[in-house]
C-alpha atoms as a PDB file:
ATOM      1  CA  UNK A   1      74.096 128.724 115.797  1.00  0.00           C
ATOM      2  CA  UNK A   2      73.626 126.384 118.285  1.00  0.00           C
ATOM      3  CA  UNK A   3      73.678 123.357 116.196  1.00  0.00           C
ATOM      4  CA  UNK A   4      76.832 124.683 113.795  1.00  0.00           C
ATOM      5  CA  UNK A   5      78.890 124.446 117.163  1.00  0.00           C
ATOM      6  CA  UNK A   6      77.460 121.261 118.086  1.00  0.00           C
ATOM      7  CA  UNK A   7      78.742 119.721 115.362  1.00  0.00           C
ATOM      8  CA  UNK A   8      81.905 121.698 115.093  1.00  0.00           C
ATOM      9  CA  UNK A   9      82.118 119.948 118.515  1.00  0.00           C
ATOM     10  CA  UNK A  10      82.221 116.449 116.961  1.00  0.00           C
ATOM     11  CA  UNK A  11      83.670 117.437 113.826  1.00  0.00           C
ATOM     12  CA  UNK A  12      86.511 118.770 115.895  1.00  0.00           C
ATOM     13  CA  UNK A  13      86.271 115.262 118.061  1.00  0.00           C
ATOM     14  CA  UNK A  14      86.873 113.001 114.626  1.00  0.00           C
ATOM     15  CA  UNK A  15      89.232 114.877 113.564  1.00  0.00           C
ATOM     16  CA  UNK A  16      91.576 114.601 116.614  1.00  0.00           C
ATOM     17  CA  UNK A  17      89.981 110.378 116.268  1.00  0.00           C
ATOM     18  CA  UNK A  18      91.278 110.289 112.933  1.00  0.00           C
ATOM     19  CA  UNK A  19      94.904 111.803 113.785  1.00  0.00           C
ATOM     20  CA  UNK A  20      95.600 109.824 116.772  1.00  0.00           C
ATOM     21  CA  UNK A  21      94.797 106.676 114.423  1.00  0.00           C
ATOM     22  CA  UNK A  22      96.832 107.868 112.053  1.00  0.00           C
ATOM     23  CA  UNK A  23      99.716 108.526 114.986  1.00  0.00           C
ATOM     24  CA  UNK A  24      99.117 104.918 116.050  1.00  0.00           C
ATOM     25  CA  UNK A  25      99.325 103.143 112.565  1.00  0.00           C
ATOM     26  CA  UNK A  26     102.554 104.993 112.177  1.00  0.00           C
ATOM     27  CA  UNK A  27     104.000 103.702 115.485  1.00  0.00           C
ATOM     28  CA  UNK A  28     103.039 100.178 114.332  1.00  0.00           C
ATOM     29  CA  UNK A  29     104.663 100.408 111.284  1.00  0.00           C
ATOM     30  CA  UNK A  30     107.649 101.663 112.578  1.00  0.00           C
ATOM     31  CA  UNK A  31     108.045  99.525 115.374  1.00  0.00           C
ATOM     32  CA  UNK A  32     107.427  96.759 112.373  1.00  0.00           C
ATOM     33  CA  UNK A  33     110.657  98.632 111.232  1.00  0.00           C
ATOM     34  CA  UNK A  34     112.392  98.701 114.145  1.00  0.00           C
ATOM     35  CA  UNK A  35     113.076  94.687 114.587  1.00  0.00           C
ATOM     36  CA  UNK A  36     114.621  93.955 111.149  1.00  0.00           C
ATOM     37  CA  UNK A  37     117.125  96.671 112.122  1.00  0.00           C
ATOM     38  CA  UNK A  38     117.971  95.166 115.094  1.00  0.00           C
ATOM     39  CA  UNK A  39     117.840  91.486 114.049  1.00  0.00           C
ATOM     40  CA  UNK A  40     121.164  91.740 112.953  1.00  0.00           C
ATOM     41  CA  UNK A  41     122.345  92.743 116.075  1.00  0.00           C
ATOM     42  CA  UNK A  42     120.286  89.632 118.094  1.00  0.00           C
ATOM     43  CA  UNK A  43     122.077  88.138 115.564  1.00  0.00           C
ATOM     44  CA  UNK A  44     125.909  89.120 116.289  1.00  0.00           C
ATOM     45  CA  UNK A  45     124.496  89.007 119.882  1.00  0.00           C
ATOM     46  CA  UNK A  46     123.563  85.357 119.579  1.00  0.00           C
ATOM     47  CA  UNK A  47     126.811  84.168 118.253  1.00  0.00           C
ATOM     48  CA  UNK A  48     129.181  86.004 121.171  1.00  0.00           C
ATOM     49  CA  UNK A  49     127.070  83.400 123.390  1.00  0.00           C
ATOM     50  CA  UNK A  50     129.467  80.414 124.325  1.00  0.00           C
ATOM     51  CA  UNK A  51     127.700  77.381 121.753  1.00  0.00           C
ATOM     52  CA  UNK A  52     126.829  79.976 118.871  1.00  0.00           C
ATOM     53  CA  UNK A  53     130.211  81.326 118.959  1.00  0.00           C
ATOM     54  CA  UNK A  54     132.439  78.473 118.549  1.00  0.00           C
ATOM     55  CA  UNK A  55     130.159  77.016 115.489  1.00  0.00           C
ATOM     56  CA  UNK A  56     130.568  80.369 113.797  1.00  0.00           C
ATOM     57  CA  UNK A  57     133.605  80.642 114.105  1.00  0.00           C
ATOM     58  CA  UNK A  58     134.286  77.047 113.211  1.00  0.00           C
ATOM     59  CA  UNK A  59     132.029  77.941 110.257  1.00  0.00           C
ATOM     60  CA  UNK A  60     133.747  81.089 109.022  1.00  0.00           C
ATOM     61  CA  UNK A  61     137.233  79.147 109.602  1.00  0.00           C
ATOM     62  CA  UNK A  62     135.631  76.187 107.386  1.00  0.00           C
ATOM     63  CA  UNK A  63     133.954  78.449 104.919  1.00  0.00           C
ATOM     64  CA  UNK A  64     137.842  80.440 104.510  1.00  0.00           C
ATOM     65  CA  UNK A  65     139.491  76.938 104.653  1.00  0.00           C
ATOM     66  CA  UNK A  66     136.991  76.045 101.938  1.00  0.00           C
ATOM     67  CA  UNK A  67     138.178  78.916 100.077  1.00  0.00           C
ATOM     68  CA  UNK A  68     142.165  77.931 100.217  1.00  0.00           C
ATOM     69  CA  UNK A  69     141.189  74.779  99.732  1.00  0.00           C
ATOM     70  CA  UNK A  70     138.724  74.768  97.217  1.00  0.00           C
ATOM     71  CA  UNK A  71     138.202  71.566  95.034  1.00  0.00           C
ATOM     72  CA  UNK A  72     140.149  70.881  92.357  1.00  0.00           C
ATOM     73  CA  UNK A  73     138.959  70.503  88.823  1.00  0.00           C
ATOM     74  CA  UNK A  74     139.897  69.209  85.734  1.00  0.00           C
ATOM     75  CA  UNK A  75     140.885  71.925  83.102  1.00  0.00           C
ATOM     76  CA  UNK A  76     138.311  71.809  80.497  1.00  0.00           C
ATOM     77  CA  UNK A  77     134.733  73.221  79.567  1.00  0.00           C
ATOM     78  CA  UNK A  78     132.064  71.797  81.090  1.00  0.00           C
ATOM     79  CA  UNK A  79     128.300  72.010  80.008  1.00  0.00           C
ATOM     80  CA  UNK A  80     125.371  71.826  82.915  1.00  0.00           C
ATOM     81  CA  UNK A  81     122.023  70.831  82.446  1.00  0.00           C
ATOM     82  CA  UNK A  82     119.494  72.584  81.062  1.00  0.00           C
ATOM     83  CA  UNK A  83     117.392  73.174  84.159  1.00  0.00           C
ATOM     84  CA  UNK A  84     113.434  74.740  83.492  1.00  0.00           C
ATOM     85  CA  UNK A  85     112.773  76.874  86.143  1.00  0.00           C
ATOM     86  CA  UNK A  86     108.868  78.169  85.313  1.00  0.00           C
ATOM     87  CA  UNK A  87     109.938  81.284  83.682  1.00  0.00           C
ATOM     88  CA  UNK A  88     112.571  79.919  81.317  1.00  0.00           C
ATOM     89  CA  UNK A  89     115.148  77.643  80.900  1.00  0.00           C
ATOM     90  CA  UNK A  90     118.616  78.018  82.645  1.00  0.00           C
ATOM     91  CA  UNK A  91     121.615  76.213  81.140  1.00  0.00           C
ATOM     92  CA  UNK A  92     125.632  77.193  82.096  1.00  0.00           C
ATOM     93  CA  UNK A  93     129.270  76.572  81.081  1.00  0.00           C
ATOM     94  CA  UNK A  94     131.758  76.368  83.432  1.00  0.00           C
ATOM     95  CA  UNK A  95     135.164  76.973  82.763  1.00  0.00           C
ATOM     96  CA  UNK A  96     137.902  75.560  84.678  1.00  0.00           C
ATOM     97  CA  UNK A  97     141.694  76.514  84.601  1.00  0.00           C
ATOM     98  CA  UNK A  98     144.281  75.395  86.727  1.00  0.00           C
ATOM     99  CA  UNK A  99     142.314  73.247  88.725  1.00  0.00           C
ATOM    100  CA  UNK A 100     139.939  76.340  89.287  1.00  0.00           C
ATOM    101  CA  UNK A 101     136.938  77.637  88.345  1.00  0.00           C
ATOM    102  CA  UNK A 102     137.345  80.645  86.005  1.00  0.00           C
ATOM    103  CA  UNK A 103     134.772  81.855  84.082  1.00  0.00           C
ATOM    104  CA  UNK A 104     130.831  80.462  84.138  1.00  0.00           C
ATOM    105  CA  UNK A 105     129.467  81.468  80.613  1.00  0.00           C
ATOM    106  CA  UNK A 106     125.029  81.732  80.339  1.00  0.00           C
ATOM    107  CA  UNK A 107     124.202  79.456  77.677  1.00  0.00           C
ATOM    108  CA  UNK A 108     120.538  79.843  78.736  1.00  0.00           C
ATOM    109  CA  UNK A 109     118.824  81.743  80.499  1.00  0.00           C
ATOM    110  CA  UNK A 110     114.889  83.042  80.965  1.00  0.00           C
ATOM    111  CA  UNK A 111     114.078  85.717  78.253  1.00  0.00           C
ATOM    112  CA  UNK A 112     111.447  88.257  77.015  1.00  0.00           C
ATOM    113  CA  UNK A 113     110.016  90.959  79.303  1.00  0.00           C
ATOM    114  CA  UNK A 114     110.528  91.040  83.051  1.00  0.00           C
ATOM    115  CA  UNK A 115     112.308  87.910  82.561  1.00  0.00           C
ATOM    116  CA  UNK A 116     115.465  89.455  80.711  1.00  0.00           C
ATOM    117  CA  UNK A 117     115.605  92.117  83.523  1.00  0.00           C
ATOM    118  CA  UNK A 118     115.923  89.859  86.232  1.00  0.00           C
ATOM    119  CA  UNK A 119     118.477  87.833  84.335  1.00  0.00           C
ATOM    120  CA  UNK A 120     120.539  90.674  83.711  1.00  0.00           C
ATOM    121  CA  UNK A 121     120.450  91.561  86.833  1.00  0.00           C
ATOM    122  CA  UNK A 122     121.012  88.155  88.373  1.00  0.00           C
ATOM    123  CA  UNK A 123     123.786  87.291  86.210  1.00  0.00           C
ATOM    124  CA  UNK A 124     126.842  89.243  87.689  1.00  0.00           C
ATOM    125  CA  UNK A 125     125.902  88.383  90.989  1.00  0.00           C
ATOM    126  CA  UNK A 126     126.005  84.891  90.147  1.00  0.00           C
ATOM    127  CA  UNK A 127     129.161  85.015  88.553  1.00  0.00           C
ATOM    128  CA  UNK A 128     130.806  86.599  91.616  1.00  0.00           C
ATOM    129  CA  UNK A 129     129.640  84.274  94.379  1.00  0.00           C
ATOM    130  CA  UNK A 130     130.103  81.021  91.696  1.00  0.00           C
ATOM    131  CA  UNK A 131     134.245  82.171  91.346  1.00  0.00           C
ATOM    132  CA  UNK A 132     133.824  83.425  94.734  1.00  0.00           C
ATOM    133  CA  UNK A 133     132.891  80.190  96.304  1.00  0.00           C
ATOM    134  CA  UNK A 134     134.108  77.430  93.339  1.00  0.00           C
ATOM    135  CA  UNK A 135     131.469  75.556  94.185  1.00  0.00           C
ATOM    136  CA  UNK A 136     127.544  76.072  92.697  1.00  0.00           C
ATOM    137  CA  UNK A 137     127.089  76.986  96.573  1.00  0.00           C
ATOM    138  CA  UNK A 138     126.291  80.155  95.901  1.00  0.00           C
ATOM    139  CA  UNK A 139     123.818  82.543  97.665  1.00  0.00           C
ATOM    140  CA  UNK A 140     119.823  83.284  96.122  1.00  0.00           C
ATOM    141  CA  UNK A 141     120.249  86.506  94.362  1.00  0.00           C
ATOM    142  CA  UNK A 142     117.055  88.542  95.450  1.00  0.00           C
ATOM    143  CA  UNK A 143     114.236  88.727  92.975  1.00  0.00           C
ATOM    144  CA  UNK A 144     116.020  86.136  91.277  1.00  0.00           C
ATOM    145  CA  UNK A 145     115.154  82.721  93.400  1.00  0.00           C
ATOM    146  CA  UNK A 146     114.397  80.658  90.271  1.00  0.00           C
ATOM    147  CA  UNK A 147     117.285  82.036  88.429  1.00  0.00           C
ATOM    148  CA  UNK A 148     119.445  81.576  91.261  1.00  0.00           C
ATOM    149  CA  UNK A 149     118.352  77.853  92.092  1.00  0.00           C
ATOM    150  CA  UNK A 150     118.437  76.793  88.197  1.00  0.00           C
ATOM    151  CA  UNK A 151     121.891  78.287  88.045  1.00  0.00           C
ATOM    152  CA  UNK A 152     122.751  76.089  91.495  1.00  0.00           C
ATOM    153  CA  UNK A 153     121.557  73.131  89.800  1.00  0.00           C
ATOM    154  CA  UNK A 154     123.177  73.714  86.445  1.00  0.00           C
ATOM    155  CA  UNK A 155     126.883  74.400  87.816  1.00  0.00           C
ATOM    156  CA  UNK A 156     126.603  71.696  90.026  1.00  0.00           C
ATOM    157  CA  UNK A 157     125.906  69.510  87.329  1.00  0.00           C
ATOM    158  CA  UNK A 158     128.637  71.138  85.049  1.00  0.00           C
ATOM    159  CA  UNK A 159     131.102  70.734  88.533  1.00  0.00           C
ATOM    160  CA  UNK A 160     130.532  67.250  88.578  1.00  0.00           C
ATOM    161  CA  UNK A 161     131.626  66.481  85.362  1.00  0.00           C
ATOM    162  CA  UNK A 162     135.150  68.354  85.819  1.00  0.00           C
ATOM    163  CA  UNK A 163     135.884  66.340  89.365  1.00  0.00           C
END
């Protein structure tokens, strides 16, 4: 009896050991958490300062200037280059009316698998932020980065020929 207690002792002494590690892992991980949350807020906090603040807000006047006065194309279909981006090749039509960008068609784009997934998924995005934006300045859809960058490259190169 003596020695079942003993090491009910120490059994009962790893237990608590292995909870409190547990309790601190957790903490970690959500104090990893906790930042990313806040980041944004740094963030917004960061541009009320006096510099930050004026180049934002020169930014965001520039970026909805940019948008009311976006460049002006020539009416027409353009074709961009066909642009290899590891997983497939990426290739685009832009199509310009009135001097703006109205429709980009995806003449190419990476195929077969996991590949069609992410391009199907990538797609509208692109399409949004290209008409958004009318320029190929358009912002890396996530889990599409090579998709995203081929389809930078191949609008801009489409753009350029209708300027």
């Amino acid at each position: 009896m003596f020695r079942i207690s003993y090491y009910g002792i120490y059994m009962k002494k790893y237990v608590v050991g292995i909870i409190v590690a547990i309790g601190i892992v957790g903490l970690v991980v959500l104090s990893r958490f906790k930042p990313k949350s806040s980041t944004p807020s740094s963030s917004s906090n960061n541009s009320t300062a006096p510099g930050p603040a004026s180049t934002a807000s020169t930014t965001t006047s520039t970026t909805t200037d940019a948008g009311s006065t976006a460049p002006t194309y020539k009416d027409g279909s353009y074709t961009g280059t066909a642009i290899d981006n590891g997983y497939g090749i990426v290739q685009v039509e832009a199509i310009v009316s009135a001097g703006k960008l109205t429709d980009v068609k995806f003449l190419q784009m990476p195929s077969g698998g996991h590949s069609s997934q992410v391009a199907a998924m990538a797609e509208p995005a692109l399409l949004n932020e290209a008409l958004t934006a009318q320029t190929a300045n358009v912002n890396i859809v996530s889990g599409a980065t090579q998709d995203s960058q081929a389809f930078q490259q191949s609008l801009q190169a489409a753009l350029k020929q209708a300027s």
